[in-house]
PDB file of N, CA and C in Angstrom:
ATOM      1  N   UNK A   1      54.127 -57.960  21.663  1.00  0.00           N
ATOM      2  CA  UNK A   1      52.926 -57.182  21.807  1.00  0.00           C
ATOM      3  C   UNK A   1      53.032 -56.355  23.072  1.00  0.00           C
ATOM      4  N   UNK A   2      52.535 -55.007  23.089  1.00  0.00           N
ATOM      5  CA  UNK A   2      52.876 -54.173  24.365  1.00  0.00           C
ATOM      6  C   UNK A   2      51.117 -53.586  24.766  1.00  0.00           C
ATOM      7  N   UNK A   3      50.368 -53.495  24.094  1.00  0.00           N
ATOM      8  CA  UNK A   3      49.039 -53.028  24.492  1.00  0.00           C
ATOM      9  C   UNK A   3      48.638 -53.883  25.417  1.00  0.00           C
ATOM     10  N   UNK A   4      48.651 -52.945  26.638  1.00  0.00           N
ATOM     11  CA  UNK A   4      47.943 -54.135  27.999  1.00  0.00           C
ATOM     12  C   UNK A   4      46.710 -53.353  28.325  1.00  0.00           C
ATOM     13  N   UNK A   5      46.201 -54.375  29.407  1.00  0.00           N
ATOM     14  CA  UNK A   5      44.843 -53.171  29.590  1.00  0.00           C
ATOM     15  C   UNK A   5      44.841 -52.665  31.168  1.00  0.00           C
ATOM     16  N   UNK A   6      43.584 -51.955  31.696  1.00  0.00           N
ATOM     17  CA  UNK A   6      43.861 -51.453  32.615  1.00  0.00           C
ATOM     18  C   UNK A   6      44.566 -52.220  33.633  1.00  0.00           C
ATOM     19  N   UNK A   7      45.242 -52.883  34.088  1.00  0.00           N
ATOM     20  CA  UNK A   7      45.571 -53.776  35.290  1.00  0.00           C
ATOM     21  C   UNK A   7      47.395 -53.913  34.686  1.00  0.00           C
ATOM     22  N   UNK A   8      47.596 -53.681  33.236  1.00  0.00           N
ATOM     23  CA  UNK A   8      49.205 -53.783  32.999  1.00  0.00           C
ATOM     24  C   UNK A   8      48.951 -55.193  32.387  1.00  0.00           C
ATOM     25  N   UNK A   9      47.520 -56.051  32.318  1.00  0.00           N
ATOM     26  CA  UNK A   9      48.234 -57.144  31.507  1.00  0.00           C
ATOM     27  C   UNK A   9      47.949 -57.147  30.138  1.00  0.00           C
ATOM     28  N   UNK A  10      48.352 -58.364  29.488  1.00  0.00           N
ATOM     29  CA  UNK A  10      48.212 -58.479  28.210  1.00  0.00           C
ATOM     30  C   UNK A  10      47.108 -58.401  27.791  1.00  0.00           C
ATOM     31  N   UNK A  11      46.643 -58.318  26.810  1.00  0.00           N
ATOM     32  CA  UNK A  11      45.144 -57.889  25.975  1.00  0.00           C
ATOM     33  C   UNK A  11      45.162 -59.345  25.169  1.00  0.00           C
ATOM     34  N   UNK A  12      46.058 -60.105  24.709  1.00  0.00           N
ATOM     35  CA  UNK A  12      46.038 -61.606  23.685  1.00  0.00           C
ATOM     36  C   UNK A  12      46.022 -62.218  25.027  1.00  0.00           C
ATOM     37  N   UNK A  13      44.940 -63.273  24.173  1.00  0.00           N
ATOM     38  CA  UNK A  13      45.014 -64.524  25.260  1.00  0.00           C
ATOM     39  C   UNK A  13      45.023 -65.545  24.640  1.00  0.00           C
ATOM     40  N   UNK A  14      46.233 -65.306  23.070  1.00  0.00           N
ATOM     41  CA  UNK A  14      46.472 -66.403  22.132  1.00  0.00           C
ATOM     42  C   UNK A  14      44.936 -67.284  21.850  1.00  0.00           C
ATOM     43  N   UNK A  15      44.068 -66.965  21.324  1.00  0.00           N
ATOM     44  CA  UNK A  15      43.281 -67.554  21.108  1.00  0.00           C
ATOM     45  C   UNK A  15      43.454 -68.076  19.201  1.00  0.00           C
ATOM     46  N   UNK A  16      44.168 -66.925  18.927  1.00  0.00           N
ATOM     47  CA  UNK A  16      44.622 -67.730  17.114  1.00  0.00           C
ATOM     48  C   UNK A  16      43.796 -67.326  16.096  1.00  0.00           C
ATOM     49  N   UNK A  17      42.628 -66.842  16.777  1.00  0.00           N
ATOM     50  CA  UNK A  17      41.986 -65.989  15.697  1.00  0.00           C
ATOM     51  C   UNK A  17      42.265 -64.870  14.694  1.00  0.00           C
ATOM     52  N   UNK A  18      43.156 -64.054  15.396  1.00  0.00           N
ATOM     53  CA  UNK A  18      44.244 -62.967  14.101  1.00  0.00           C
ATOM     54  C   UNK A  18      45.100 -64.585  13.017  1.00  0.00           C
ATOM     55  N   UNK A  19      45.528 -65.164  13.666  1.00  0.00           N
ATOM     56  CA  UNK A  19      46.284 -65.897  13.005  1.00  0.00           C
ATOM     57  C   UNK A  19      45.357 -66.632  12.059  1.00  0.00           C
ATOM     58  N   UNK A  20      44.546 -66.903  12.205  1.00  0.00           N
ATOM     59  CA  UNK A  20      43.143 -67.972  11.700  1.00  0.00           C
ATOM     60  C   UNK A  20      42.526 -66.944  10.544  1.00  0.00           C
ATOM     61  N   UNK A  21      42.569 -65.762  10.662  1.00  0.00           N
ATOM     62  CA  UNK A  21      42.048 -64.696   9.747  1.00  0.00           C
ATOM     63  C   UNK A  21      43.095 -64.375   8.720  1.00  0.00           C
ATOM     64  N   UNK A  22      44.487 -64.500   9.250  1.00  0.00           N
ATOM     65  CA  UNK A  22      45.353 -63.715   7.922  1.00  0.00           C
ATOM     66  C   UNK A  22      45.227 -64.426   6.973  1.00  0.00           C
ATOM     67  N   UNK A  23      44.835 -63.488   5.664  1.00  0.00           N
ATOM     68  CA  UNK A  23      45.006 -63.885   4.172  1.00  0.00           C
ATOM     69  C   UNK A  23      46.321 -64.440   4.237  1.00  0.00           C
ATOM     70  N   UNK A  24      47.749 -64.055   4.708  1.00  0.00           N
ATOM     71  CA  UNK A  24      48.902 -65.020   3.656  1.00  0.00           C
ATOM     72  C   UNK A  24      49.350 -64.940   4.897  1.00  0.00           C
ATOM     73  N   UNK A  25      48.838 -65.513   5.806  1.00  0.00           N
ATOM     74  CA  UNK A  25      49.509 -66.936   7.381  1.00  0.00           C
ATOM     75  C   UNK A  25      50.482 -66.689   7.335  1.00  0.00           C
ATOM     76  N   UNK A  26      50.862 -64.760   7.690  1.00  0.00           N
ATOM     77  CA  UNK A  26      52.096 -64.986   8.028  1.00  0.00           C
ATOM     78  C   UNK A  26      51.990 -64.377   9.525  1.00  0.00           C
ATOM     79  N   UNK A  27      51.157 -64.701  10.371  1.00  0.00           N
ATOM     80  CA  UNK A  27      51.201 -64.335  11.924  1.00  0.00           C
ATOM     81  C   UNK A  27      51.345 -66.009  12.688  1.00  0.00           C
ATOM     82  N   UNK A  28      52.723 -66.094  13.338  1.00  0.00           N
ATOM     83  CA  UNK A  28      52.673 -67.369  14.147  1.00  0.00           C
ATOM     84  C   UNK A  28      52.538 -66.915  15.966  1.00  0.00           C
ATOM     85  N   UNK A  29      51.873 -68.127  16.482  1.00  0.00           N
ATOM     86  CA  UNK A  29      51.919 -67.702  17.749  1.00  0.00           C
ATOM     87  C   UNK A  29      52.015 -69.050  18.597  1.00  0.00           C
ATOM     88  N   UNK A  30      52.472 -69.104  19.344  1.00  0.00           N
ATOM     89  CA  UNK A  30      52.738 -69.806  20.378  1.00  0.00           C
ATOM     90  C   UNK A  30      52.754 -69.867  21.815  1.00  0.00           C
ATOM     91  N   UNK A  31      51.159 -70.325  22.661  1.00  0.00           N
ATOM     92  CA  UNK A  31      50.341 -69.754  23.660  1.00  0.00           C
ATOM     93  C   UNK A  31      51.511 -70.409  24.722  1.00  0.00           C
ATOM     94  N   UNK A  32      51.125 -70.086  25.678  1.00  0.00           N
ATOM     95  CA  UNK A  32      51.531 -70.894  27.372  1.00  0.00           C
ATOM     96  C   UNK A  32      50.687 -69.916  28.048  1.00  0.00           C
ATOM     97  N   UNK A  33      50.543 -70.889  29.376  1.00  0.00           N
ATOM     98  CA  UNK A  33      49.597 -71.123  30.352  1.00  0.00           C
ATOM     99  C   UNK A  33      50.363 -69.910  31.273  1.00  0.00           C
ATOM    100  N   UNK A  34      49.113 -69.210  31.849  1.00  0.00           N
ATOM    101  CA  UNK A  34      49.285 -68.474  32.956  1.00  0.00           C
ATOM    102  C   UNK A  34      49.584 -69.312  34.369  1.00  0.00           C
ATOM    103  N   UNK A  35      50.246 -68.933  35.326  1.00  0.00           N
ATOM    104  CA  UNK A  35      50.512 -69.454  36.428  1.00  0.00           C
ATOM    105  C   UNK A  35      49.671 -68.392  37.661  1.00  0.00           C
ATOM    106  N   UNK A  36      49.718 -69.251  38.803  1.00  0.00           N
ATOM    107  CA  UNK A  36      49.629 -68.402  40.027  1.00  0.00           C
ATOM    108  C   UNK A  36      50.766 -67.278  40.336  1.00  0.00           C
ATOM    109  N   UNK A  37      51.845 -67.624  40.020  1.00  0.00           N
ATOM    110  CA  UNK A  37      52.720 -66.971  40.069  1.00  0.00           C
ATOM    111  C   UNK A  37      53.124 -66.099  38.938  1.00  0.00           C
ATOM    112  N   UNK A  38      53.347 -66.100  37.949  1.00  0.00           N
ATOM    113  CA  UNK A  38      53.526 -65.401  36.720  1.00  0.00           C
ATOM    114  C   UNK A  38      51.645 -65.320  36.204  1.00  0.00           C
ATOM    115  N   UNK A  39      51.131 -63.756  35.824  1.00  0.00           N
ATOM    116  CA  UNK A  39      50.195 -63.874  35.331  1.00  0.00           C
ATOM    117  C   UNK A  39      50.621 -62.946  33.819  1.00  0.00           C
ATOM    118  N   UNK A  40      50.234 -63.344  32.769  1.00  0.00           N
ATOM    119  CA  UNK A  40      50.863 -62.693  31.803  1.00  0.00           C
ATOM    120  C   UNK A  40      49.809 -61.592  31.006  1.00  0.00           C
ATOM    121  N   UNK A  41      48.632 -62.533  31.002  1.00  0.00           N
ATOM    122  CA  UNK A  41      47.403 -62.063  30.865  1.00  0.00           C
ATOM    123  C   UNK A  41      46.167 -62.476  31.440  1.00  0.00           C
ATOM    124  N   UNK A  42      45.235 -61.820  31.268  1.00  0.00           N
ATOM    125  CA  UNK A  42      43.639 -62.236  32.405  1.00  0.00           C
ATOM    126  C   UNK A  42      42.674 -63.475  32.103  1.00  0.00           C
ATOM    127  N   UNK A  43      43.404 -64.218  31.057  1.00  0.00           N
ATOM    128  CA  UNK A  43      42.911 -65.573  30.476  1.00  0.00           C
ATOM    129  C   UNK A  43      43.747 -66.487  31.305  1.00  0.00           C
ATOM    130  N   UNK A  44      43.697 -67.903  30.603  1.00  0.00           N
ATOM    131  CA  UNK A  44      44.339 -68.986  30.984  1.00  0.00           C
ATOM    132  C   UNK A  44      45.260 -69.222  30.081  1.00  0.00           C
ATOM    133  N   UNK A  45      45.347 -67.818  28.956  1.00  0.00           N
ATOM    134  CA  UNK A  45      46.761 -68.638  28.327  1.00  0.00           C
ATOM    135  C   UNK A  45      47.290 -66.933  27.702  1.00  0.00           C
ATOM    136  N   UNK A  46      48.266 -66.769  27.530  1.00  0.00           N
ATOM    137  CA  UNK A  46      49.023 -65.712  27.107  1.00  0.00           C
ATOM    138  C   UNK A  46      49.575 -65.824  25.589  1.00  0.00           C
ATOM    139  N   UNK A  47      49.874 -65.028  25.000  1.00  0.00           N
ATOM    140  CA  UNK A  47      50.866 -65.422  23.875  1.00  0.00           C
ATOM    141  C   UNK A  47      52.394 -65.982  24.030  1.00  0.00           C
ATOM    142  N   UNK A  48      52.921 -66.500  23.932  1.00  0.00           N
ATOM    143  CA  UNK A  48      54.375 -66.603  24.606  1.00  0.00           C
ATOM    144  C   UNK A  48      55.224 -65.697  23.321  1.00  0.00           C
ATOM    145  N   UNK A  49      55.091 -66.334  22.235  1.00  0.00           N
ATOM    146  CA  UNK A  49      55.709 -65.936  20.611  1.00  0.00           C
ATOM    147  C   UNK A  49      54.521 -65.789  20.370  1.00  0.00           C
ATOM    148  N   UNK A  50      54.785 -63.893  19.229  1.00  0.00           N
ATOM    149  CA  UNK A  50      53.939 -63.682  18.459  1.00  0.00           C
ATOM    150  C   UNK A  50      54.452 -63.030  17.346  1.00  0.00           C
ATOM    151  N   UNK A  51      54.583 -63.261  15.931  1.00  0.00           N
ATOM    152  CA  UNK A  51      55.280 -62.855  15.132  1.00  0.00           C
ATOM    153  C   UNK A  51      54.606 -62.577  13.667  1.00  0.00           C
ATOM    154  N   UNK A  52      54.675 -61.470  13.376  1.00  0.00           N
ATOM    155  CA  UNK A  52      54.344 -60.953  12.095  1.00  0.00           C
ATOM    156  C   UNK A  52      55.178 -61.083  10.850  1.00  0.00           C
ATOM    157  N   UNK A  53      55.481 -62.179  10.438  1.00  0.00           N
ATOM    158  CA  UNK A  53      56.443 -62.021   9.084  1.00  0.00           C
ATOM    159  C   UNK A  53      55.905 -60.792   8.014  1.00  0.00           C
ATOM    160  N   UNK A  54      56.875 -59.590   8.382  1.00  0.00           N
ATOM    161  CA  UNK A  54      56.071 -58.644   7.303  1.00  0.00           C
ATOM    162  C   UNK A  54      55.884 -58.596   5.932  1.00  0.00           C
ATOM    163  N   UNK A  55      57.532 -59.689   5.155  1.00  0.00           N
ATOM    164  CA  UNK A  55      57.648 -59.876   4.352  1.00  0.00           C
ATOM    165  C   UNK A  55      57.093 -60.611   3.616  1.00  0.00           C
ATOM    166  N   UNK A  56      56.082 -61.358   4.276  1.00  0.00           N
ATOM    167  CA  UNK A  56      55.052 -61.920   3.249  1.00  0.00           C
ATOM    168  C   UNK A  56      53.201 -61.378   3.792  1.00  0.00           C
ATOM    169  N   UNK A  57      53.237 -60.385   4.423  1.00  0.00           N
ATOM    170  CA  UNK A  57      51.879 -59.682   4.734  1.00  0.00           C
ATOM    171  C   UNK A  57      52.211 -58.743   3.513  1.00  0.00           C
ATOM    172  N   UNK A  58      50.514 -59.205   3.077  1.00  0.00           N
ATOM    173  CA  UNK A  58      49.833 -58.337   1.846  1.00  0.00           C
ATOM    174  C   UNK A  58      49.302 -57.071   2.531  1.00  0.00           C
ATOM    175  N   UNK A  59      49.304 -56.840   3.994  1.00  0.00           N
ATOM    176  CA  UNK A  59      49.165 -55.118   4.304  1.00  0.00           C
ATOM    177  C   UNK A  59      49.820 -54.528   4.526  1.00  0.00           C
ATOM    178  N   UNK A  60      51.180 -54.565   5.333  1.00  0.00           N
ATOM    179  CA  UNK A  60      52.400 -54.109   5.076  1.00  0.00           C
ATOM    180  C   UNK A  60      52.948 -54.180   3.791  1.00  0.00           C
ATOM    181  N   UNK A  61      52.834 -54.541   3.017  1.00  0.00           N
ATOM    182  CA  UNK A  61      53.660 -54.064   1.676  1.00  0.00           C
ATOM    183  C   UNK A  61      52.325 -53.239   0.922  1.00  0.00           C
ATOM    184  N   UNK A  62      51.340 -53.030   1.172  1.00  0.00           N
ATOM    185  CA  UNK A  62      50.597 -52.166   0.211  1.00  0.00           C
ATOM    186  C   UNK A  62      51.133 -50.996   1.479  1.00  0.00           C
ATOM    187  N   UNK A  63      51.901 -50.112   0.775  1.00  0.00           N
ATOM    188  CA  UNK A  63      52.009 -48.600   1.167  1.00  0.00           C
ATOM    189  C   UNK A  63      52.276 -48.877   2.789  1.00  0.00           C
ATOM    190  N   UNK A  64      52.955 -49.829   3.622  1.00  0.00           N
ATOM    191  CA  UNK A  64      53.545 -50.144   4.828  1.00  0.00           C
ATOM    192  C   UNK A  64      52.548 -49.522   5.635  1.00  0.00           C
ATOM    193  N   UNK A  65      51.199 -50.030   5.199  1.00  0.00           N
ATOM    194  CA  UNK A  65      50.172 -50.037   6.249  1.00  0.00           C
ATOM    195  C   UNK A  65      50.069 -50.368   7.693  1.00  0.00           C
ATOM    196  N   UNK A  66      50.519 -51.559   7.879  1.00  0.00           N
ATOM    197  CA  UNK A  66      50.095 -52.307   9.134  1.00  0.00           C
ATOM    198  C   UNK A  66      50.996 -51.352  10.584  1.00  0.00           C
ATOM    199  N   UNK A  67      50.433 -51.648  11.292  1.00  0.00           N
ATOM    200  CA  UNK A  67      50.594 -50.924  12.680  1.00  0.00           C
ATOM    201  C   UNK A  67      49.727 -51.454  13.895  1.00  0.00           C
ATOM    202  N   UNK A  68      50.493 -52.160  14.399  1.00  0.00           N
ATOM    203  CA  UNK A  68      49.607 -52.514  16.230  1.00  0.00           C
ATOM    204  C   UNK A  68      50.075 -51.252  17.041  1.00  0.00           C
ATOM    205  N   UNK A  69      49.225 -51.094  17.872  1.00  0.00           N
ATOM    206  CA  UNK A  69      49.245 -50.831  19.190  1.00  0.00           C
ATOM    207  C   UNK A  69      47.996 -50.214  19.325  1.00  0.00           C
ATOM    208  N   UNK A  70      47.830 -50.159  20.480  1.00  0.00           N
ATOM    209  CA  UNK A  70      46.431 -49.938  21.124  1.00  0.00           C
ATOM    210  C   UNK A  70      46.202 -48.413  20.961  1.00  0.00           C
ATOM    211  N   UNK A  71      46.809 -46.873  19.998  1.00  0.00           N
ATOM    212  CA  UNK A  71      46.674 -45.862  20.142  1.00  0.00           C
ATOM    213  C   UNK A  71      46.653 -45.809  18.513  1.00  0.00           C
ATOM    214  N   UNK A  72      46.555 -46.544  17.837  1.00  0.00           N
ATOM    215  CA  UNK A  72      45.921 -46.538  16.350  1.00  0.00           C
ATOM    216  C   UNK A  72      44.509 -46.636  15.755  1.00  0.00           C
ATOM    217  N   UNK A  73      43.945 -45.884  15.606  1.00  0.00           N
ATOM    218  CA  UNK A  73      41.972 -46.289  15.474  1.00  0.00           C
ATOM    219  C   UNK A  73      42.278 -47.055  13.917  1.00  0.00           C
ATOM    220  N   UNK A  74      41.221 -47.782  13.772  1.00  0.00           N
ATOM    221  CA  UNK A  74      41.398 -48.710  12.751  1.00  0.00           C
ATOM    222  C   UNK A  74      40.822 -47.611  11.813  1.00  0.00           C
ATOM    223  N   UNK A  75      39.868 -47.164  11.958  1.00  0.00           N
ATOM    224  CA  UNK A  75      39.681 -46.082  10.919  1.00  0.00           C
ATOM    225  C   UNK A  75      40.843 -45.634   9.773  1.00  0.00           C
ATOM    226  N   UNK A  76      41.658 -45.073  10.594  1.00  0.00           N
ATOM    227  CA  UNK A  76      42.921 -45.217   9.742  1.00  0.00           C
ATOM    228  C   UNK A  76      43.653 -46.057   9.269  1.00  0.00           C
ATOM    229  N   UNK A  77      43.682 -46.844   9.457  1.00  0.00           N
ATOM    230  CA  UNK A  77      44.025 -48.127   8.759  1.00  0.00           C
ATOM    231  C   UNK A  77      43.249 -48.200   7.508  1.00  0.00           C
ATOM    232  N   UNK A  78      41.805 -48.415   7.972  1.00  0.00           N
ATOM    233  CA  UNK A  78      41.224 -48.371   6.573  1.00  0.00           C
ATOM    234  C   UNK A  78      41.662 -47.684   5.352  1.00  0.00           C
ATOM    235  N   UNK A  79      41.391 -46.133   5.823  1.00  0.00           N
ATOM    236  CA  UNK A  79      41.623 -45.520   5.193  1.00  0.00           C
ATOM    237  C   UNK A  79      42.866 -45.303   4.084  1.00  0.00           C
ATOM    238  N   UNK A  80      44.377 -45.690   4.958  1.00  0.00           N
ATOM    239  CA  UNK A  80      45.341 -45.902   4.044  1.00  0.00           C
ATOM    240  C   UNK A  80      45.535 -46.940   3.499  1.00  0.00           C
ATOM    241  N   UNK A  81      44.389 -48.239   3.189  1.00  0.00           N
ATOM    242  CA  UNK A  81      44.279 -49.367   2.470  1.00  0.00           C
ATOM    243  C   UNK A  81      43.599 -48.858   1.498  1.00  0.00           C
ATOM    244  N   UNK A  82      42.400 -47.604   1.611  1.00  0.00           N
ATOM    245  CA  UNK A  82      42.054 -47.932   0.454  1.00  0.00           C
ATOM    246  C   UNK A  82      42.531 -46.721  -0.873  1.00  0.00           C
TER     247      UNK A  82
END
């Protein structure tokens, strides 16, 4: 994941909710703890692994929809789903 926010950090703070929402569970993630020294993101926990199996996401294979990053409006997304 590369969308950080103003400060350069991460925007996930592995909370599992994308993962908890996908229709066909194919997003795995695997949190760790921020340190004093390493801050990864502005929570207490970062993503460490975050992985999209595309090959079994039902939005990437309708018409190779899916797209992260923070300069995509979901609008469009919609739109080429429906």
């Amino acid at each position: 994941m590369s969308a950080g926010d103003e400060n350069g950090l991460e925007k996930c703070v592995a909370c599992f909710l994308c993962a908890a929402a996908c229709p066909a569970n194919c997003i795995y993630i695997e949190a760790a703890e921020n340190t004093a020294e390493r801050r990864i993101s502005s929570a207490e926990r970062y993503a460490k692994v975050y992985n999209i199996d595309y090959n079994r996401c039902i939005f990437a294979v309708m018409r190779g929809s899916l797209s992260h990053g923070r300069h995509y409006p979901r609008t469009r997304l919609r739109a080429r789903l429906a």
